[in-house]
C-alpha atoms as a PDB file:
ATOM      1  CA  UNK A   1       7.480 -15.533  10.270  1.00  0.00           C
ATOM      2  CA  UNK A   2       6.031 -12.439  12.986  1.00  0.00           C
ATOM      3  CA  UNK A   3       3.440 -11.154  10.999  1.00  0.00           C
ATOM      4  CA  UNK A   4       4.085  -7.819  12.932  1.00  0.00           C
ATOM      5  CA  UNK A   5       7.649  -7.521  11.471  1.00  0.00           C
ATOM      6  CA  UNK A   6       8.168  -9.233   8.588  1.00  0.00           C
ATOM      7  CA  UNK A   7      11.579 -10.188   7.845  1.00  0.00           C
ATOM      8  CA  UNK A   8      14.298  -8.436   4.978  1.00  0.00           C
ATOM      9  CA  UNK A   9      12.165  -7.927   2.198  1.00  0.00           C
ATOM     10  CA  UNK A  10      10.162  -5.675  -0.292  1.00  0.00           C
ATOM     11  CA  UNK A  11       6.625  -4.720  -2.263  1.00  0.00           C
ATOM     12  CA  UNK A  12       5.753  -2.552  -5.080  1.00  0.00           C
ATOM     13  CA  UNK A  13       1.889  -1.582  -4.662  1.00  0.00           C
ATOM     14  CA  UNK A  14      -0.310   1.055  -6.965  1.00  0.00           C
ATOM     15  CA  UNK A  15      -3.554   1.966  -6.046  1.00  0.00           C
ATOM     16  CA  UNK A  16      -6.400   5.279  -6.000  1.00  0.00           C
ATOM     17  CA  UNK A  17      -6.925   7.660  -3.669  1.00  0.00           C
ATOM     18  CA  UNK A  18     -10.610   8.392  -4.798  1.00  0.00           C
ATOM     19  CA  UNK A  19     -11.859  12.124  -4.416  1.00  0.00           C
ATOM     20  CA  UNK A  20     -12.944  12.109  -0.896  1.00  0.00           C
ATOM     21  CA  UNK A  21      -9.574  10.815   0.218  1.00  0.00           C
ATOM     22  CA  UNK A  22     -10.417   6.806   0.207  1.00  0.00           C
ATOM     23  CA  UNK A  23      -8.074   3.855  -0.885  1.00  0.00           C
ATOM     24  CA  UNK A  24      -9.067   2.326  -4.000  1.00  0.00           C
ATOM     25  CA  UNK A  25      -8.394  -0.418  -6.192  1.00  0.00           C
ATOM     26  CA  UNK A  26      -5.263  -1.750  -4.082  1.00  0.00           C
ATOM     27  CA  UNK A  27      -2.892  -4.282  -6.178  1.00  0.00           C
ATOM     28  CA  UNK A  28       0.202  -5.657  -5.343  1.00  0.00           C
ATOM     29  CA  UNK A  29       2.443  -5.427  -8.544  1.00  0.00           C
ATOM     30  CA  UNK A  30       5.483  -7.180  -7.209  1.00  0.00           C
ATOM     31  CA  UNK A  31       6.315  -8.524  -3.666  1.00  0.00           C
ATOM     32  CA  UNK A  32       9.523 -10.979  -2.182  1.00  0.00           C
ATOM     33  CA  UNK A  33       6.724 -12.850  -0.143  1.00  0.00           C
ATOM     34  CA  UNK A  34       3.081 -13.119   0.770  1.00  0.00           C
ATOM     35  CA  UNK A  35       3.736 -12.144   3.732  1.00  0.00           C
ATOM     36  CA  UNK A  36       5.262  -8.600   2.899  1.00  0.00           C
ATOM     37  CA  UNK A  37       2.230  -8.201   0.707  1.00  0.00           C
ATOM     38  CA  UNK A  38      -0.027  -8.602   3.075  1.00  0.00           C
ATOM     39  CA  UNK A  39       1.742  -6.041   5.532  1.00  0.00           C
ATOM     40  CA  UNK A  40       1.760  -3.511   2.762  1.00  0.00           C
ATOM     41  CA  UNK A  41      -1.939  -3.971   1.975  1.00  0.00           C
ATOM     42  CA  UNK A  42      -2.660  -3.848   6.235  1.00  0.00           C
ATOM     43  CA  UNK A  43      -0.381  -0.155   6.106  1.00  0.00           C
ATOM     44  CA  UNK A  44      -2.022   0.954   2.890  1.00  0.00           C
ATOM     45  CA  UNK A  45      -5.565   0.327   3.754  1.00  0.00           C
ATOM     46  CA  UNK A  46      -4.848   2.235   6.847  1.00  0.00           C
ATOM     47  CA  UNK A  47      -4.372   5.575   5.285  1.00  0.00           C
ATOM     48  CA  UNK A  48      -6.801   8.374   5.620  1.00  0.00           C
ATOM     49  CA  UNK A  49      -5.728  10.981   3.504  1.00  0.00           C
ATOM     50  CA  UNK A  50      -8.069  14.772   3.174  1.00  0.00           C
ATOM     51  CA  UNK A  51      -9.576  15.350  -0.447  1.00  0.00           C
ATOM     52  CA  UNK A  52      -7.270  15.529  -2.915  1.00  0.00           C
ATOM     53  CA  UNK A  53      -7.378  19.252  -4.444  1.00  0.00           C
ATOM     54  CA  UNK A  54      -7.292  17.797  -8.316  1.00  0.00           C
ATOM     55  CA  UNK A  55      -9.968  14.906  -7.351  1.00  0.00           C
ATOM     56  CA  UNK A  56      -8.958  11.329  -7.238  1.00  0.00           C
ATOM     57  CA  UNK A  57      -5.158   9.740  -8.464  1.00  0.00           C
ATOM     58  CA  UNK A  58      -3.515   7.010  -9.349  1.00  0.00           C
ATOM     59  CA  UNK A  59       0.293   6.256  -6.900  1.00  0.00           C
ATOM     60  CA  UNK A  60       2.476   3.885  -6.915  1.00  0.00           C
ATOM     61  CA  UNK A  61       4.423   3.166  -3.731  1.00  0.00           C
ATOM     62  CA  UNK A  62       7.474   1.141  -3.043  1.00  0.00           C
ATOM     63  CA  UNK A  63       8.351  -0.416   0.861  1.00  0.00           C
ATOM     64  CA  UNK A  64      11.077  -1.934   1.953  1.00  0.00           C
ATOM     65  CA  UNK A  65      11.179  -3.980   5.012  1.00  0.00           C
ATOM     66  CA  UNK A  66      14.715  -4.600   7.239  1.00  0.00           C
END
């Protein structure tokens, strides 16, 4: 399987944004394959989001992959 584009599939993820805008504590809660998980975790760790104006929070995000 192209790890660049996965086939059909899907991943549930939560994880922190911390108060300065970081990624934190990423965990897959439920995924169709390893390979989608790992995908999710390369586009989640990419994010570089500004300080939150509340401080840190907890999201949960859902992707689906066609």
């Amino acid at each position: 399987m192209d790890l660049r584009r996965p086939a059909r599939g899907f991943v549930r993820v939560r994880f922190e944004i911390d108060s300065s805008g970081s990624v934190q504590k990423f965990r897959v809660l439920e995924a169709s394959s390893d390979v989608h998980a790992r995908k999710a975790e390369e586009i989640v760790s990419g994010l570089r989001a500004p300080p939150p104006p509340g401080g840190g929070f907890v999201a949960e995000q859902s992707f689906n992959f066609r």
